[in-house]
PDB file of N, CA and C in Angstrom:
ATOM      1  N   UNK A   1       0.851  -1.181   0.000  1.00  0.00           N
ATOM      2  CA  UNK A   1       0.000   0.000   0.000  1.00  0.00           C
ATOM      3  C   UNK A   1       0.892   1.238   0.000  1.00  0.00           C
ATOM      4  N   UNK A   2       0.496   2.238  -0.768  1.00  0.00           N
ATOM      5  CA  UNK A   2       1.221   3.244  -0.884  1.00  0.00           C
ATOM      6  C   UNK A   2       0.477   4.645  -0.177  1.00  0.00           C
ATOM      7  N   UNK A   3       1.161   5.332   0.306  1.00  0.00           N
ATOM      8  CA  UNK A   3       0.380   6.414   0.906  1.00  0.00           C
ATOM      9  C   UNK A   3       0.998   7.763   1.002  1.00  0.00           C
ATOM     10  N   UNK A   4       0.608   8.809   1.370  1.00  0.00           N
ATOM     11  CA  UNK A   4       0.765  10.185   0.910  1.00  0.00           C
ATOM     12  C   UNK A   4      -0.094  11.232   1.571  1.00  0.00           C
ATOM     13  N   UNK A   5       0.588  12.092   2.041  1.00  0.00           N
ATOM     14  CA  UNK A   5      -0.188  12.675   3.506  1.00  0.00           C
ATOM     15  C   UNK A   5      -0.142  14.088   2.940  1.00  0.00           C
ATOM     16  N   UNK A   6      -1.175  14.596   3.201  1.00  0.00           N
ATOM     17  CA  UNK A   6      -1.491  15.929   2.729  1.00  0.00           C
ATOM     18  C   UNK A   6      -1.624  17.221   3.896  1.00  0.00           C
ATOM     19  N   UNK A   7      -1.388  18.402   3.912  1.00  0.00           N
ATOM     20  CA  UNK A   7      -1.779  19.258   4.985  1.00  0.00           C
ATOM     21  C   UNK A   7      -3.059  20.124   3.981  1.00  0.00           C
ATOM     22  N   UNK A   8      -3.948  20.582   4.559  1.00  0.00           N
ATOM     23  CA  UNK A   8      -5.059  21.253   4.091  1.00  0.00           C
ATOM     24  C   UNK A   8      -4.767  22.765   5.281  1.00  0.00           C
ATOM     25  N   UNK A   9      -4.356  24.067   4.327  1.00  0.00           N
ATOM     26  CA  UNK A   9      -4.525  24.783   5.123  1.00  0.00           C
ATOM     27  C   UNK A   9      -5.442  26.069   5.344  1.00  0.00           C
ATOM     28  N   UNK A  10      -6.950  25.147   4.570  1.00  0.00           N
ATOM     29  CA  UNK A  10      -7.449  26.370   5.467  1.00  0.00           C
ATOM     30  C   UNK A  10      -8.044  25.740   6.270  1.00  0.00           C
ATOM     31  N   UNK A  11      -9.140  24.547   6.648  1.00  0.00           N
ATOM     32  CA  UNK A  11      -9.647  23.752   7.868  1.00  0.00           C
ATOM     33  C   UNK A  11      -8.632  23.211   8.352  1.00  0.00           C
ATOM     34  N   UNK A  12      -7.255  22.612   8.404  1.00  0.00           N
ATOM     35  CA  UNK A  12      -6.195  22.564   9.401  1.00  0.00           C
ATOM     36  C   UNK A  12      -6.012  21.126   9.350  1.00  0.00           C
ATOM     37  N   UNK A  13      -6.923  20.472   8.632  1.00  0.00           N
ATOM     38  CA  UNK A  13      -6.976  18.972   8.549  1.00  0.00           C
ATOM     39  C   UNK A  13      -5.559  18.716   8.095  1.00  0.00           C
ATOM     40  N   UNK A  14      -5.381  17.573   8.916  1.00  0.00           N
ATOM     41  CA  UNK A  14      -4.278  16.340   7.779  1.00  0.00           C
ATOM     42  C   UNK A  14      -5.070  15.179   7.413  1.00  0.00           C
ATOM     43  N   UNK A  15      -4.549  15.198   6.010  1.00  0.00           N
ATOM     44  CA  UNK A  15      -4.895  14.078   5.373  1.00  0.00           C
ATOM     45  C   UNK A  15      -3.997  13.020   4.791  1.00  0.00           C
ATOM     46  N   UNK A  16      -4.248  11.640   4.878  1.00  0.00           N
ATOM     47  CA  UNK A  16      -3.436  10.422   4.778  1.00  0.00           C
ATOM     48  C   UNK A  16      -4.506   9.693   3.541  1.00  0.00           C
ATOM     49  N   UNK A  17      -3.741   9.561   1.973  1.00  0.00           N
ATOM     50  CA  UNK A  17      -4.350   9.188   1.448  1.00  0.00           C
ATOM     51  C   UNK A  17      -3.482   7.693   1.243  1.00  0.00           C
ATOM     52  N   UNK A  18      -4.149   6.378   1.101  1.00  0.00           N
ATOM     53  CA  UNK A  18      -4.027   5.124   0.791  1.00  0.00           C
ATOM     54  C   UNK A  18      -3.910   4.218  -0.354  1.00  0.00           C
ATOM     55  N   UNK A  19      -3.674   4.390  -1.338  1.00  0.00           N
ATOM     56  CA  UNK A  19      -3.228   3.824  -2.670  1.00  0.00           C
ATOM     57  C   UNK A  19      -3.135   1.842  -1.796  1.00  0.00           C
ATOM     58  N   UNK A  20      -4.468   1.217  -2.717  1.00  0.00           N
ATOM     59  CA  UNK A  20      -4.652  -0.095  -2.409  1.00  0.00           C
ATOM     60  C   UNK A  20      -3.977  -0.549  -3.477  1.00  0.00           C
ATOM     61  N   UNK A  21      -3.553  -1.897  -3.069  1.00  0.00           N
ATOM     62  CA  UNK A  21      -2.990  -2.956  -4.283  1.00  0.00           C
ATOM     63  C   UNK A  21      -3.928  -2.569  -5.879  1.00  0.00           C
ATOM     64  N   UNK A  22      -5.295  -2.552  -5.472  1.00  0.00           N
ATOM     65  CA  UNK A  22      -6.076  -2.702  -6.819  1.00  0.00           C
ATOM     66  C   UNK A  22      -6.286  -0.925  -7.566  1.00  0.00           C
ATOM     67  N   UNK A  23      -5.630  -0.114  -6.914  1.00  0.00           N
ATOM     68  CA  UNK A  23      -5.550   0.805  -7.653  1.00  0.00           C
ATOM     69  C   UNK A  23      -6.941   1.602  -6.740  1.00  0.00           C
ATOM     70  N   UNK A  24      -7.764   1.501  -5.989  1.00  0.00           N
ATOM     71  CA  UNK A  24      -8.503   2.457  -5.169  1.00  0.00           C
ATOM     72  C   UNK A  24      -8.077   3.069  -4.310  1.00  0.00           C
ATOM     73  N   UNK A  25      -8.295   4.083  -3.672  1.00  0.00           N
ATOM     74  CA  UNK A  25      -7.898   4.910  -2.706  1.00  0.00           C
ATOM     75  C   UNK A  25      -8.752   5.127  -1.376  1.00  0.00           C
ATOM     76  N   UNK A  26      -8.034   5.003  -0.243  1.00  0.00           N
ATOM     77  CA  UNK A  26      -8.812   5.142   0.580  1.00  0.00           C
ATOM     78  C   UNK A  26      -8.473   6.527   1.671  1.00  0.00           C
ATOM     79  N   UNK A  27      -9.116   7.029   2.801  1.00  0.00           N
ATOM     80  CA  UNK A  27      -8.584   8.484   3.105  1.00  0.00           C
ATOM     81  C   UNK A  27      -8.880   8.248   4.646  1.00  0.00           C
ATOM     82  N   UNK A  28      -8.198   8.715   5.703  1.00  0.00           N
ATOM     83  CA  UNK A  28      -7.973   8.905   6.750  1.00  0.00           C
ATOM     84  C   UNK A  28      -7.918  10.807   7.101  1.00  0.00           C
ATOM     85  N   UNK A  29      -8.721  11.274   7.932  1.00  0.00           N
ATOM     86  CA  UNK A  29      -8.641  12.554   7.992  1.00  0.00           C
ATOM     87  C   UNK A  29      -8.204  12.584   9.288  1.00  0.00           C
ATOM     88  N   UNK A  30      -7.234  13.531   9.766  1.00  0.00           N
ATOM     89  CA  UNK A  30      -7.510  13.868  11.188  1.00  0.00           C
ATOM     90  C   UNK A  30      -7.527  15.745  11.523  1.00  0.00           C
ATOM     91  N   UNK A  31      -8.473  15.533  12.516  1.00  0.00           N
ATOM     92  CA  UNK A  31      -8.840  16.833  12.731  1.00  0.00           C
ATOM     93  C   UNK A  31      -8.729  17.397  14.454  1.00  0.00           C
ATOM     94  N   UNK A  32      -7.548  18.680  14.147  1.00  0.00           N
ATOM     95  CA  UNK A  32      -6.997  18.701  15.894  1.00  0.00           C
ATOM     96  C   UNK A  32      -7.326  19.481  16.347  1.00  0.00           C
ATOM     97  N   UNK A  33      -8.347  19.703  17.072  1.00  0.00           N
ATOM     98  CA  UNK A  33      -9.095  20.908  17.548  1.00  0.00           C
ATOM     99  C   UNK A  33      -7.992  21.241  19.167  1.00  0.00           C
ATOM    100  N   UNK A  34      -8.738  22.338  19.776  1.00  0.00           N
ATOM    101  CA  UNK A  34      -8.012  22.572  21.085  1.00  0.00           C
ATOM    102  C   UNK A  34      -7.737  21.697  22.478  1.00  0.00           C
ATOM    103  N   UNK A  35      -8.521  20.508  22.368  1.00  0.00           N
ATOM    104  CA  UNK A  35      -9.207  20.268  23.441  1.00  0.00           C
ATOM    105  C   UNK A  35      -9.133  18.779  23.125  1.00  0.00           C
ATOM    106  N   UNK A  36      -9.114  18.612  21.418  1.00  0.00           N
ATOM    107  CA  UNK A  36      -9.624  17.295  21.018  1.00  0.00           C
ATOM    108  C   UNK A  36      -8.994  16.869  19.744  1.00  0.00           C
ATOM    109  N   UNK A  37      -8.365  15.219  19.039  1.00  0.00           N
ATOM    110  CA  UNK A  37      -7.334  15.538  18.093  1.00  0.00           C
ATOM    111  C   UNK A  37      -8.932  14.334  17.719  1.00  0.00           C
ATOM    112  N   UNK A  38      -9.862  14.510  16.655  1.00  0.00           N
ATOM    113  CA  UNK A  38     -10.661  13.240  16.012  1.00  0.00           C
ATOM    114  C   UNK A  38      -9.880  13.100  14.895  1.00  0.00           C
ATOM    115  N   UNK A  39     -10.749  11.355  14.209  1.00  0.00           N
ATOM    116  CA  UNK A  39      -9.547  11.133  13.239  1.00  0.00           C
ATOM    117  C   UNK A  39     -11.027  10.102  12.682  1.00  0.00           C
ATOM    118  N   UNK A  40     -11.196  10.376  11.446  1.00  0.00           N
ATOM    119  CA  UNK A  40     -12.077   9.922  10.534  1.00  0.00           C
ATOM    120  C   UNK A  40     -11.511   8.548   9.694  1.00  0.00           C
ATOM    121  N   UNK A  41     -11.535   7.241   9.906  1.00  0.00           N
ATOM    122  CA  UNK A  41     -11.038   6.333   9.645  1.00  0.00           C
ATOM    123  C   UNK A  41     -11.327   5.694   8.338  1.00  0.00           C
ATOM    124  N   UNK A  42     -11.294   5.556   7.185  1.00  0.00           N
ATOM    125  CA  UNK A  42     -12.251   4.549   6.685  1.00  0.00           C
ATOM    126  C   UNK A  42     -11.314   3.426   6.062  1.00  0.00           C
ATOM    127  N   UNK A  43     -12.445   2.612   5.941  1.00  0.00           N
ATOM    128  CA  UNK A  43     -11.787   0.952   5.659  1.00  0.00           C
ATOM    129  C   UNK A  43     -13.138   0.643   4.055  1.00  0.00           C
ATOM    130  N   UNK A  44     -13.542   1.517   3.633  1.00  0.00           N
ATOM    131  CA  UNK A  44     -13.921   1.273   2.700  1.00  0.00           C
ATOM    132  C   UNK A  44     -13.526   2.204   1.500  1.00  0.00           C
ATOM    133  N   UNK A  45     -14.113   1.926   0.138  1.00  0.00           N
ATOM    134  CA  UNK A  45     -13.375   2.898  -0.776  1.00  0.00           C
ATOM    135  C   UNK A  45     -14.843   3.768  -0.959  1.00  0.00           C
ATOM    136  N   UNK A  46     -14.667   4.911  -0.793  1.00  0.00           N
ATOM    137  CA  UNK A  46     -15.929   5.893  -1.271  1.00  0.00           C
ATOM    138  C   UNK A  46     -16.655   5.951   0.108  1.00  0.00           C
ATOM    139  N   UNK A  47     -17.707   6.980   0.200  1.00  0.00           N
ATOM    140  CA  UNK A  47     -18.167   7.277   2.035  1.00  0.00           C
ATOM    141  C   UNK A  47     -19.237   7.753   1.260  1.00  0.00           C
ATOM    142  N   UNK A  48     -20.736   7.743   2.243  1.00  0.00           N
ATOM    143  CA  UNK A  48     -21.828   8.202   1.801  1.00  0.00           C
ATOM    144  C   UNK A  48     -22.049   9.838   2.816  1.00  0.00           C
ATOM    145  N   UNK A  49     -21.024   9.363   3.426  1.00  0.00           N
ATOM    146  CA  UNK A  49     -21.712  10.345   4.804  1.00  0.00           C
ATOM    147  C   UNK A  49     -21.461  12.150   4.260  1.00  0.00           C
ATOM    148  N   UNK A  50     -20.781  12.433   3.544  1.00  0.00           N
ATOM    149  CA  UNK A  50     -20.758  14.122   2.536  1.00  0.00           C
ATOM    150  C   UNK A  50     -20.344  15.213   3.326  1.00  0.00           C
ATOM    151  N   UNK A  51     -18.986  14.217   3.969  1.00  0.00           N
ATOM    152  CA  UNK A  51     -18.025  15.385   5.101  1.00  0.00           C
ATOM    153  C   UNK A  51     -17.703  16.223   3.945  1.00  0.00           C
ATOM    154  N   UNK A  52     -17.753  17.769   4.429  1.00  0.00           N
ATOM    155  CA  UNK A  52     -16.825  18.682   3.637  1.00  0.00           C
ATOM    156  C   UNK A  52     -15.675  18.217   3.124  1.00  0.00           C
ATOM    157  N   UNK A  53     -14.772  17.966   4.681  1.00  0.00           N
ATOM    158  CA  UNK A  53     -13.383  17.544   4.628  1.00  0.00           C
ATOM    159  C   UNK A  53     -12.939  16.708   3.897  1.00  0.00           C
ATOM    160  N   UNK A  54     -13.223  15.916   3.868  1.00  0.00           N
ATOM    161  CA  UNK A  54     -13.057  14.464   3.006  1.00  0.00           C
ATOM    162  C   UNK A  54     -13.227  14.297   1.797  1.00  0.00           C
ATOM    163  N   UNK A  55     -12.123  13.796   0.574  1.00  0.00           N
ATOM    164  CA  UNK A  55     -12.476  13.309  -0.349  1.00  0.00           C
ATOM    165  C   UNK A  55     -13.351  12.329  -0.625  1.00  0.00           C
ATOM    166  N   UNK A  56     -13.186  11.175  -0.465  1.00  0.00           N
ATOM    167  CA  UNK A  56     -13.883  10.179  -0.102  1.00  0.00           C
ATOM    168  C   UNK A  56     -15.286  10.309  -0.468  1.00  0.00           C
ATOM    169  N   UNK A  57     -15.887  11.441  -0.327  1.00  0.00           N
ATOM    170  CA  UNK A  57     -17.440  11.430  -0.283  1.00  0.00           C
ATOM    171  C   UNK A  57     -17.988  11.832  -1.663  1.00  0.00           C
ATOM    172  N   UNK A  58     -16.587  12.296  -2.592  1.00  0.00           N
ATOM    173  CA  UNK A  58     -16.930  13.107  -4.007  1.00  0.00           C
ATOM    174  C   UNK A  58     -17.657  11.828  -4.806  1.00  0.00           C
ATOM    175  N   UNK A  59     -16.851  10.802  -4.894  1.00  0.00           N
ATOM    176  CA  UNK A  59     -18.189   9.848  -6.027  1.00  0.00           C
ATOM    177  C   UNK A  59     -18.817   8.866  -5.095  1.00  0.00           C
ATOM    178  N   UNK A  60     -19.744   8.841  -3.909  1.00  0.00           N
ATOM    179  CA  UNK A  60     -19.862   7.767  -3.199  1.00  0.00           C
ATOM    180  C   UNK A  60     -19.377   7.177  -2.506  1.00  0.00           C
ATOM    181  N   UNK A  61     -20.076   5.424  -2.381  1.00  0.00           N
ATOM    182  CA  UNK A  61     -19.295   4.399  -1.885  1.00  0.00           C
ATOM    183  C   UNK A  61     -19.525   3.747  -3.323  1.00  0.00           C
ATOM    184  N   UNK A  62     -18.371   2.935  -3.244  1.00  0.00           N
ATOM    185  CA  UNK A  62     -17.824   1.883  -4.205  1.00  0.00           C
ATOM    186  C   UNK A  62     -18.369   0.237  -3.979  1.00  0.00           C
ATOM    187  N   UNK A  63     -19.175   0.115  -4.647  1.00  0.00           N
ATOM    188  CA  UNK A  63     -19.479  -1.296  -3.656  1.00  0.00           C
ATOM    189  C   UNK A  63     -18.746  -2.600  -4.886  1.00  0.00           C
ATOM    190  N   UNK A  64     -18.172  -2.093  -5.456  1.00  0.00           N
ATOM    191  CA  UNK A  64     -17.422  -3.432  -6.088  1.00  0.00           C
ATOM    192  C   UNK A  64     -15.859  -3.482  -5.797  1.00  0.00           C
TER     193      UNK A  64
END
């Protein structure tokens, strides 16, 4: 797996993108607020959920 970490600077996010064996991508966000560091995980390719932040959500989920 190949991967590649991005800084986003105007929401402050880092992003960790995932290059799978089969050529899909998968995205890990983390987001470090003052108080609190969350971290958006996914284990699938494509997200339904239509975070701003996240690529992931631009074409779906991938179900093949």
């Amino acid at each position: 797996i190949d991967a590649e970490k991005a800084f986003d600077k105007i929401d402050g996010t880092k992003k960790y993108l995932f290059k799978l064996n089969d050529g899909n991508i998968i995205e890990t966000v983390a987001m470090d607020y003052d108080t609190r560091l969350t971290l958006c995980v996914s284990n699938q390719v494509g997200c339904r959920m239509g975070c701003r932040f996240c690529a992931s959500t631009i074409d779906g989920l991938s179900v093949s």
